[in-house]
N, C-alpha and C. Protein backbone atom coordinates (compact mmCIF):
# COMPACT_ATOMS: atom_id res chain seq x y z
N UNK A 1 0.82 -1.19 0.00
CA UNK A 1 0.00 0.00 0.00
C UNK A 1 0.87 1.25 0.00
N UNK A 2 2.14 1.12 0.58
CA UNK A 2 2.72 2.77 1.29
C UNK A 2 3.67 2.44 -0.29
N UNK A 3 3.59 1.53 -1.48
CA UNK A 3 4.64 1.87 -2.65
C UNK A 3 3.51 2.04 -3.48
N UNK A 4 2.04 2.06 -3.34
CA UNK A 4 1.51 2.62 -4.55
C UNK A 4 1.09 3.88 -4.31
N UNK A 5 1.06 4.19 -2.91
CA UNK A 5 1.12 5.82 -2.59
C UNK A 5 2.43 6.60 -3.37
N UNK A 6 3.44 5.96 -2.90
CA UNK A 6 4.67 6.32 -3.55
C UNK A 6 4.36 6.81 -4.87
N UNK A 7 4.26 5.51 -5.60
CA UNK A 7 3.99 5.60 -7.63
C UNK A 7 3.16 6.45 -7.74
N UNK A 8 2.01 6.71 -6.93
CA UNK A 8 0.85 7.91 -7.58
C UNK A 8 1.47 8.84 -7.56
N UNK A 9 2.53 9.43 -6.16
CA UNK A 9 2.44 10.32 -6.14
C UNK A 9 3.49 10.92 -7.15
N UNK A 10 4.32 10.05 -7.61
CA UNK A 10 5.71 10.42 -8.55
C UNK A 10 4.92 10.53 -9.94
N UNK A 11 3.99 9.85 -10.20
CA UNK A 11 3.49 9.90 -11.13
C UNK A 11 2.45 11.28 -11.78
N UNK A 12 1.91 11.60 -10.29
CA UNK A 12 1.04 13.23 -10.08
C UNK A 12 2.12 14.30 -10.78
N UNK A 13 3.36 14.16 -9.97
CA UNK A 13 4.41 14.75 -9.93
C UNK A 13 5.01 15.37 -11.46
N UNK A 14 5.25 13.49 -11.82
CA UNK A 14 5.98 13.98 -13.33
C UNK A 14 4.67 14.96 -14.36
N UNK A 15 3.25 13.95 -14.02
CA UNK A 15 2.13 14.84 -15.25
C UNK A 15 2.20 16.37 -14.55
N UNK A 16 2.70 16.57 -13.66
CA UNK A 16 2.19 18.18 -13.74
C UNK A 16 3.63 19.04 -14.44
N UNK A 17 4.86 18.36 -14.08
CA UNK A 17 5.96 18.64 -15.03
C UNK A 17 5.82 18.72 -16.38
N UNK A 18 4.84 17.89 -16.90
CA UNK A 18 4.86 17.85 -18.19
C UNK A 18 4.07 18.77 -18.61
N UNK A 19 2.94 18.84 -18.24
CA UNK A 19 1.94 19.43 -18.38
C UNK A 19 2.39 21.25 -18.54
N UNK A 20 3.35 21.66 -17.05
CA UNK A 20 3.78 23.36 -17.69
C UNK A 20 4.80 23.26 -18.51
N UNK A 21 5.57 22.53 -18.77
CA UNK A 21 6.54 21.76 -19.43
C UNK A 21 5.67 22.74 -21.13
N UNK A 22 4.99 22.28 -21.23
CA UNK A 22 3.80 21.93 -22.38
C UNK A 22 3.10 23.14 -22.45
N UNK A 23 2.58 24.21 -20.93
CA UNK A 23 2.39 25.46 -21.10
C UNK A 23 3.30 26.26 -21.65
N UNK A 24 4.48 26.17 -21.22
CA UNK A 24 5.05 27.03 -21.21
C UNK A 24 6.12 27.44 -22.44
N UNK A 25 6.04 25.78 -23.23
CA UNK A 25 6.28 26.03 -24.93
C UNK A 25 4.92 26.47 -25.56
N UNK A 26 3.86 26.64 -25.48
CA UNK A 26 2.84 27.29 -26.02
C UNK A 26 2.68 28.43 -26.03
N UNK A 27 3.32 28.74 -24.53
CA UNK A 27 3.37 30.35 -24.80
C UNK A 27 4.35 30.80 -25.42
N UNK A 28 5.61 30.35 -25.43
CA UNK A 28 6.59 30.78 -26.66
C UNK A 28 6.34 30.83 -27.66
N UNK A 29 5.37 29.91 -28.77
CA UNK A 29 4.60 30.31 -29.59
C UNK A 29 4.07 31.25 -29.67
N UNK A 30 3.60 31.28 -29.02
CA UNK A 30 1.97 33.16 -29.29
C UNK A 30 3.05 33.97 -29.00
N UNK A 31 4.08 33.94 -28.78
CA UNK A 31 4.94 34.98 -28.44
C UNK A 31 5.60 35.69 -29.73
N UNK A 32 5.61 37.62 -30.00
CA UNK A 32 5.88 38.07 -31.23
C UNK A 32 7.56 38.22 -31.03
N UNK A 33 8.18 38.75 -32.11
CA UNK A 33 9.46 38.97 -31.75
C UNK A 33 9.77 39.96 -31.21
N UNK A 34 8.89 40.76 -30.29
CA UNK A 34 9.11 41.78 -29.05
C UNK A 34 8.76 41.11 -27.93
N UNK A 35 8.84 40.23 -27.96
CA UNK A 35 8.98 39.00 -26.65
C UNK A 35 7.21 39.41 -25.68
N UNK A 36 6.28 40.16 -26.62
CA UNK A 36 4.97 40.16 -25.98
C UNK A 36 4.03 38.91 -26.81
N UNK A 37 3.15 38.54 -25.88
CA UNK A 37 2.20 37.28 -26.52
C UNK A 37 0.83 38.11 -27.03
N UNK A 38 0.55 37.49 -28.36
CA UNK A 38 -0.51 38.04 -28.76
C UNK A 38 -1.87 37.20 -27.85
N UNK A 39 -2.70 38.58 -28.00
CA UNK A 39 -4.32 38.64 -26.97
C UNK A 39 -5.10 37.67 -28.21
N UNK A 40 -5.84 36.94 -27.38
CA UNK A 40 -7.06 35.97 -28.70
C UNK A 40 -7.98 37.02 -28.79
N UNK A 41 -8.23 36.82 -30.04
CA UNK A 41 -9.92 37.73 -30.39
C UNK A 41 -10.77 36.80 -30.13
N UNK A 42 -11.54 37.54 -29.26
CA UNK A 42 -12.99 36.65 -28.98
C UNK A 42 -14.22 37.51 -29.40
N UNK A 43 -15.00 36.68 -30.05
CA UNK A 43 -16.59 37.48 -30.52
C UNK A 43 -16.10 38.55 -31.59
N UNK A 44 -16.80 39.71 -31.75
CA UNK A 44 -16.32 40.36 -33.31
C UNK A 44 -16.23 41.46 -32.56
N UNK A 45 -15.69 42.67 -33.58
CA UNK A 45 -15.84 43.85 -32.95
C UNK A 45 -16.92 44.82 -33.04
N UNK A 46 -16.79 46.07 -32.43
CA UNK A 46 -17.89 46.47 -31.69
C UNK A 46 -18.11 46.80 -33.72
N UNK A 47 -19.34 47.47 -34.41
CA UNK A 47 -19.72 47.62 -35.77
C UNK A 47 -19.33 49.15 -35.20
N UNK A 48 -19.86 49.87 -34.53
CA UNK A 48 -19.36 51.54 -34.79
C UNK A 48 -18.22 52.08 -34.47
N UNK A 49 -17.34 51.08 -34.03
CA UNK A 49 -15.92 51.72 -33.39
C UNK A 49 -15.40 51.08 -35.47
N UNK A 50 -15.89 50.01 -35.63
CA UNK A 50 -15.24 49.68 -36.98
C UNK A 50 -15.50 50.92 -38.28
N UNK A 51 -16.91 51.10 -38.08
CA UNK A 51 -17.34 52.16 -39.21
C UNK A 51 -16.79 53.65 -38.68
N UNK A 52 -16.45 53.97 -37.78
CA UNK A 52 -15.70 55.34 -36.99
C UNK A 52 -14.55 55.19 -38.18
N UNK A 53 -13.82 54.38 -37.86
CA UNK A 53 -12.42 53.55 -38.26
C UNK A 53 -12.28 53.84 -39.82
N UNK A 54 -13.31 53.29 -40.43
CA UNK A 54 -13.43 52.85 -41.72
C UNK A 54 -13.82 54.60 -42.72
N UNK A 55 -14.12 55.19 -41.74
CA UNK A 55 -14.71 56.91 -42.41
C UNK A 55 -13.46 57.41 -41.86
N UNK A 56 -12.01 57.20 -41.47
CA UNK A 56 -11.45 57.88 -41.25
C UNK A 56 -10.95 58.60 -39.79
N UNK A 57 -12.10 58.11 -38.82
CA UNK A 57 -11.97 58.74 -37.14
C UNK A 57 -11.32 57.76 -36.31
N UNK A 58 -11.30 58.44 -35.45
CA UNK A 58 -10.19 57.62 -34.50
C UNK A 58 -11.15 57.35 -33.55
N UNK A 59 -11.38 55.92 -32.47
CA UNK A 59 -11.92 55.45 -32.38
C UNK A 59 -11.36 55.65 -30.68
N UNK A 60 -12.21 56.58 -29.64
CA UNK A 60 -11.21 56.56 -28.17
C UNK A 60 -12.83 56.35 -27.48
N UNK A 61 -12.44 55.71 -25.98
CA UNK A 61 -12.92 55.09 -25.03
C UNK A 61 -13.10 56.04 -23.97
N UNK A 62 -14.38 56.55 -23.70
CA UNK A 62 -14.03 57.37 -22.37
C UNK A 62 -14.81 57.10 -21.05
N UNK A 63 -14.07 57.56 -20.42
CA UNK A 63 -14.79 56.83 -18.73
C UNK A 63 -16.10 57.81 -18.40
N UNK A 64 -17.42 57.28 -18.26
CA UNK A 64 -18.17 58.61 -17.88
C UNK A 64 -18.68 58.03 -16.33
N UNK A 65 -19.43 58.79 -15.59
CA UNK A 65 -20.20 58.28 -14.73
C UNK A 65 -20.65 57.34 -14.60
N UNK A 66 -21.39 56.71 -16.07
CA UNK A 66 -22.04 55.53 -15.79
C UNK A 66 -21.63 55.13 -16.41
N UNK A 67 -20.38 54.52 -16.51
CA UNK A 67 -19.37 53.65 -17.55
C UNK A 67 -18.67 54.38 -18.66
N UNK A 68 -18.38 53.11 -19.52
CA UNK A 68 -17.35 53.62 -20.76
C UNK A 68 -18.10 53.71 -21.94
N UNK A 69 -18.14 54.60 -22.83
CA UNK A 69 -18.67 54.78 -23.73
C UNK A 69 -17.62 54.80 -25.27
N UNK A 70 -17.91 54.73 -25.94
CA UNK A 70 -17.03 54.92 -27.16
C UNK A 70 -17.33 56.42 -27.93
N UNK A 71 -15.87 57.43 -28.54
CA UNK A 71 -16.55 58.46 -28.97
C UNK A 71 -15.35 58.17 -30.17
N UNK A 72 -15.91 58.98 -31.31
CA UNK A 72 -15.25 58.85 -33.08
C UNK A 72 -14.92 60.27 -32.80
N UNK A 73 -13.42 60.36 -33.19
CA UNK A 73 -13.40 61.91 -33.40
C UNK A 73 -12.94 61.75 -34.67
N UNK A 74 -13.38 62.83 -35.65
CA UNK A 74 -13.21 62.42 -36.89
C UNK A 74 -12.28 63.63 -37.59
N UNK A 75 -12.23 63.66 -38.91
CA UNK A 75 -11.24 64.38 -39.35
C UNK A 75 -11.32 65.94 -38.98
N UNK A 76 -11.81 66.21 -38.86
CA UNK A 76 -12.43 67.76 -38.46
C UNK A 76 -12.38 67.96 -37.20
N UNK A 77 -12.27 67.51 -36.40
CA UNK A 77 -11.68 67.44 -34.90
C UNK A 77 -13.30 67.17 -34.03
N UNK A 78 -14.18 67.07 -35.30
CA UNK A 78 -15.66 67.05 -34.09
C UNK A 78 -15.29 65.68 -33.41
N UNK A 79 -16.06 65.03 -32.35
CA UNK A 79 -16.15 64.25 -31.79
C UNK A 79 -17.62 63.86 -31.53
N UNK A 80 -18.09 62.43 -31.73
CA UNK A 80 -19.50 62.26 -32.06
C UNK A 80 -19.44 60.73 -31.32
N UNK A 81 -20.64 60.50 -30.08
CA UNK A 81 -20.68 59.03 -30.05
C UNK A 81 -20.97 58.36 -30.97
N UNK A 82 -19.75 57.54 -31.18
CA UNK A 82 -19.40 56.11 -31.87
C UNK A 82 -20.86 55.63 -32.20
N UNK A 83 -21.91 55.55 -31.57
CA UNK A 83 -23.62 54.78 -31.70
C UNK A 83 -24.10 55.65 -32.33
N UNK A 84 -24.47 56.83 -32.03
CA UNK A 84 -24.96 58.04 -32.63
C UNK A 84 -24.56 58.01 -34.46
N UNK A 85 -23.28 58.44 -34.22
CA UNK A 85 -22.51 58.45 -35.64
C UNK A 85 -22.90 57.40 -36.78
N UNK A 86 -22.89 56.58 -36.23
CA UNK A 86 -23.32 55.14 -36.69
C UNK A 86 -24.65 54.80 -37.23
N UNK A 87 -25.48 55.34 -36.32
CA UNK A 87 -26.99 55.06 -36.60
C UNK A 87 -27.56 56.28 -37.95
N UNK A 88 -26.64 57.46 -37.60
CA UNK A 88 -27.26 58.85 -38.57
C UNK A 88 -26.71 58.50 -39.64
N UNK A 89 -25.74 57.57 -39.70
CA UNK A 89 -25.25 57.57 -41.59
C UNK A 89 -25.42 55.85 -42.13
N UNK A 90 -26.27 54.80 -41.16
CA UNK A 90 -26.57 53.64 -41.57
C UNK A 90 -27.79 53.59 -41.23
N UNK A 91 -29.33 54.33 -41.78
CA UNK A 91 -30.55 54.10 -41.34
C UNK A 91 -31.27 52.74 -41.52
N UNK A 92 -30.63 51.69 -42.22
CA UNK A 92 -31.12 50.68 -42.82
C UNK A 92 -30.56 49.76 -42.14
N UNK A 93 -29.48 50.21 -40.95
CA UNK A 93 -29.05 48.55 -40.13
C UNK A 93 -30.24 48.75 -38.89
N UNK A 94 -30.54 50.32 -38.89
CA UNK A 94 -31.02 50.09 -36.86
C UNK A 94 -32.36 49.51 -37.62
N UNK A 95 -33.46 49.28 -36.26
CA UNK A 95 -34.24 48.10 -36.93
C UNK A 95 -35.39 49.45 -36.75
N UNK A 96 -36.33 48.43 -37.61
CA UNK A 96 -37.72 49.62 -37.79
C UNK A 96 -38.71 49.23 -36.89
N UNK A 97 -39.55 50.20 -37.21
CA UNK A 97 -40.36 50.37 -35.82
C UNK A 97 -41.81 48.63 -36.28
N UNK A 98 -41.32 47.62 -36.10
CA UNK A 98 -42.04 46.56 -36.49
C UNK A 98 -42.59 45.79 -34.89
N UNK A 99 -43.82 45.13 -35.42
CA UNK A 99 -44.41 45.06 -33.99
C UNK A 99 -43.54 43.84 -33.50
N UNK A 100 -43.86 43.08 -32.06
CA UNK A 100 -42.88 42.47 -31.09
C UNK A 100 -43.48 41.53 -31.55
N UNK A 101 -44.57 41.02 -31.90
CA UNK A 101 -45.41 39.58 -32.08
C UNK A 101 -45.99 40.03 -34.00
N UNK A 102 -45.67 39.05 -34.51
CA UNK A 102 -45.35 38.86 -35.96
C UNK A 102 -47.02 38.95 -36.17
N UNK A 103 -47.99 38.65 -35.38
CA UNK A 103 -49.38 38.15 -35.79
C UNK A 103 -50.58 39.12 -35.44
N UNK A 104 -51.08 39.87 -35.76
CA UNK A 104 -52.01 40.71 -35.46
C UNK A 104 -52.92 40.31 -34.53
N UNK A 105 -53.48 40.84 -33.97
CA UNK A 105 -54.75 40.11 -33.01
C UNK A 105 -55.81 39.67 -33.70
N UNK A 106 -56.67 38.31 -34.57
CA UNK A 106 -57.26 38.56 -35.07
C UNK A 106 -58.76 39.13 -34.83
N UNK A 107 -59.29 39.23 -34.07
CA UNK A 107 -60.63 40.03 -33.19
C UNK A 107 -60.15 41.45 -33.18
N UNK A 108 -59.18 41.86 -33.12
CA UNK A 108 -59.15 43.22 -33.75
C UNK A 108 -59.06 43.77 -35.01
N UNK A 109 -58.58 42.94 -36.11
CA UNK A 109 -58.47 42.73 -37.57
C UNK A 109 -59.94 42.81 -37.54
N UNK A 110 -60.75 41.90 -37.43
CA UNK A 110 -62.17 41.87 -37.60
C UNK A 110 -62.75 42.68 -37.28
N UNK A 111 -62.35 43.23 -36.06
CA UNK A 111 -63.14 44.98 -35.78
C UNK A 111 -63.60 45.40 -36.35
N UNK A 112 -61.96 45.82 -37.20
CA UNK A 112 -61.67 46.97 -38.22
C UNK A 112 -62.19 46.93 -38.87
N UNK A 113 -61.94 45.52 -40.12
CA UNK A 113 -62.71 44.87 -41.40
C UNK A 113 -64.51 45.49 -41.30
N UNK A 114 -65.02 45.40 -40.09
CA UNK A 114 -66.49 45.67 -39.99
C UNK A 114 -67.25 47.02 -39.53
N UNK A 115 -66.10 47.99 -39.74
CA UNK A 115 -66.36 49.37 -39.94
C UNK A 115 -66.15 50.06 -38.08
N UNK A 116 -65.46 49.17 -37.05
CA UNK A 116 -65.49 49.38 -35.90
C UNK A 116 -63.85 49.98 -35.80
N UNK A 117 -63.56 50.18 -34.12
CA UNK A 117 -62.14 50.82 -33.83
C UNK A 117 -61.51 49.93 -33.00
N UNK A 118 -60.83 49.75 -33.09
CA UNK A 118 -60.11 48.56 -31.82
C UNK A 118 -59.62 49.52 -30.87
N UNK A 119 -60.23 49.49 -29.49
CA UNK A 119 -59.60 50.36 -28.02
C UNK A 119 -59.29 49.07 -27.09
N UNK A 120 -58.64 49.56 -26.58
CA UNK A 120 -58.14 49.11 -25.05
C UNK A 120 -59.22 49.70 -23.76
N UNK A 121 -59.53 49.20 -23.15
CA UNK A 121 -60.63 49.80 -21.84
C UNK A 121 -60.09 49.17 -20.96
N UNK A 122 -59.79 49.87 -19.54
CA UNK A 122 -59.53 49.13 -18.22
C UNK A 122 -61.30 49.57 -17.69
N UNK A 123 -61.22 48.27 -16.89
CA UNK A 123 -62.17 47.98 -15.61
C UNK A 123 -61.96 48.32 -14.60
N UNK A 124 -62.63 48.19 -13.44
CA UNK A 124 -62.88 48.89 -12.21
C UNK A 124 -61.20 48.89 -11.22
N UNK A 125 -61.07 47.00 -11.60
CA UNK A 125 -59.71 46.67 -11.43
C UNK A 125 -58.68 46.64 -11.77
N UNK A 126 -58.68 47.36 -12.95
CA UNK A 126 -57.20 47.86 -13.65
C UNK A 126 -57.13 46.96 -14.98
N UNK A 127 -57.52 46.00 -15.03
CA UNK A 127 -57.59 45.00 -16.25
C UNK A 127 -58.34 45.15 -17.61
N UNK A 128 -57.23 45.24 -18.10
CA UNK A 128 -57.28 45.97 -19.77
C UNK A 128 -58.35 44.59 -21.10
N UNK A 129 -59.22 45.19 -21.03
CA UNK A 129 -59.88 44.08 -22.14
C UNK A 129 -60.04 44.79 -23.59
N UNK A 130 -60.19 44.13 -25.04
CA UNK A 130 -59.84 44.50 -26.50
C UNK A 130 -61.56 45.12 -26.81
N UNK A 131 -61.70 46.07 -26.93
CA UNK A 131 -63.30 46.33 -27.24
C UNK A 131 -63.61 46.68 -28.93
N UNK A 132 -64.59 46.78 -29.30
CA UNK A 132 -64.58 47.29 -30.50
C UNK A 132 -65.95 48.28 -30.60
N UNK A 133 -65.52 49.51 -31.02
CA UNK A 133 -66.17 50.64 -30.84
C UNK A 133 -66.43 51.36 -32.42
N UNK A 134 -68.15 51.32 -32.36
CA UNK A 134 -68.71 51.52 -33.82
C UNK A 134 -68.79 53.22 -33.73
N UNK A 135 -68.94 53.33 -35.06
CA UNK A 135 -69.35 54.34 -35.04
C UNK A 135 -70.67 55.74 -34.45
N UNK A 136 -71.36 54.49 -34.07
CA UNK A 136 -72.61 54.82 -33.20
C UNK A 136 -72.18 55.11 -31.98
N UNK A 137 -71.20 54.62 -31.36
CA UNK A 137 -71.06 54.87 -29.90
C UNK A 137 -70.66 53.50 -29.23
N UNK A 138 -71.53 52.55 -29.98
CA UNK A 138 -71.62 51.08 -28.92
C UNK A 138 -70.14 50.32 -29.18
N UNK A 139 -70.14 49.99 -27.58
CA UNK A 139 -68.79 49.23 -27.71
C UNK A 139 -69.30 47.86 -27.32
N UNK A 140 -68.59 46.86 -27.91
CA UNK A 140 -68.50 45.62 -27.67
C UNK A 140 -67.22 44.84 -27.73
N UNK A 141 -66.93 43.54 -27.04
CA UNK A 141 -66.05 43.13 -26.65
C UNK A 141 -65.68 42.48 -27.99
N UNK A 142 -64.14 42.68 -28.21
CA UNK A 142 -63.42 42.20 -29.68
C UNK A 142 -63.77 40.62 -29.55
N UNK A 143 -63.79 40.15 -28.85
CA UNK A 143 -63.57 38.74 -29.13
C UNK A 143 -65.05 37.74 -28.71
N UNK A 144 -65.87 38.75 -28.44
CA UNK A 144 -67.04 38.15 -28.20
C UNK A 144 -67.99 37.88 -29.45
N UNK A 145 -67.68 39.37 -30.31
CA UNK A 145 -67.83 39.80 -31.43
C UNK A 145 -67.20 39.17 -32.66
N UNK A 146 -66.00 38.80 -32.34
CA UNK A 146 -65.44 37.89 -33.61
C UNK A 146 -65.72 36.48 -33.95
N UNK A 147 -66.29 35.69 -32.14
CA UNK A 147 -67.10 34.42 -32.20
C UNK A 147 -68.20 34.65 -32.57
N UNK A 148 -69.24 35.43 -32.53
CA UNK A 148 -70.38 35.58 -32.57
C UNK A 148 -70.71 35.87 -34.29
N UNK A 149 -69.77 36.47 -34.35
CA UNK A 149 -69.88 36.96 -36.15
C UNK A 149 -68.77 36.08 -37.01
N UNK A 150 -68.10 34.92 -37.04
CA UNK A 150 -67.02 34.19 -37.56
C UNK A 150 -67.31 32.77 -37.38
């Protein structure tokens, strides 16, 4: 028992030798010939520090109150947030004003279709129900209305 304690432990011993043995030629690799190791890129870069970049501005980091922000100062010495800059001369990447749920309500579609208005009404208790409101005045409930007539 007290010689296979022995062997494990020479054996723990040599794999961890090998093992930085093995780090520590890897890092001589990544290493440039100014004896610094290059950083991995992870994930992509930021798109407005690139398009700052790409129009010519220089692309600086500044500390504000509530964090770091990115600002483009560009050839003219203005200085413009990096997001800002970005969004006023690419209107076709930020996204458009499209609804959150791809599918219309259909009891409010039907409202409409039948010459009515689709409102929102809260109750006594705060709870918002879909009504549909004619031109006469009378309101009725969207979905009572879309079974009843569908």
């Amino acid at each position: 028992m007290k010689n296979l304690k022995i062997v494990v432990s020479v054996f723990m011993i040599a794999a961890s030798i090998v093992g930085m043995a093995a780090a520590k030629k890897s890092v001589r690799k990544n290493s440039t010939k100014k004896g610094t190791t290059k950083s991995p890129v992870i994930g992509m870069a930021n798109p407005a520090s690139t398009y700052c970049v790409q129009k010519g501005g220089e692309s600086i980091i500044v500390k504000g109150k509530d964090g770091e922000y990115g600002v483009c100062k560009l050839k003219d010495g203005t200085a413009v947030e990096e997001w800002e800059y970005y969004r006023q001369n690419n209107p076709d990447s930020t996204s458009k004003n499209e609804p959150v749920i791809g599918m219309p309500n259909p009891a409010s579609v039907f409202c409409e279709k039948h010459g009515g208005k689709s409102i929102n009404v809260k109750d006594k208790d705060g709870n918002e129900a879909g009504k549909c409101q004619f031109k006469d005045g009378t309101k009725v409930d969207e979905w009572h209305y879309y079974r009843e007539n569908n």
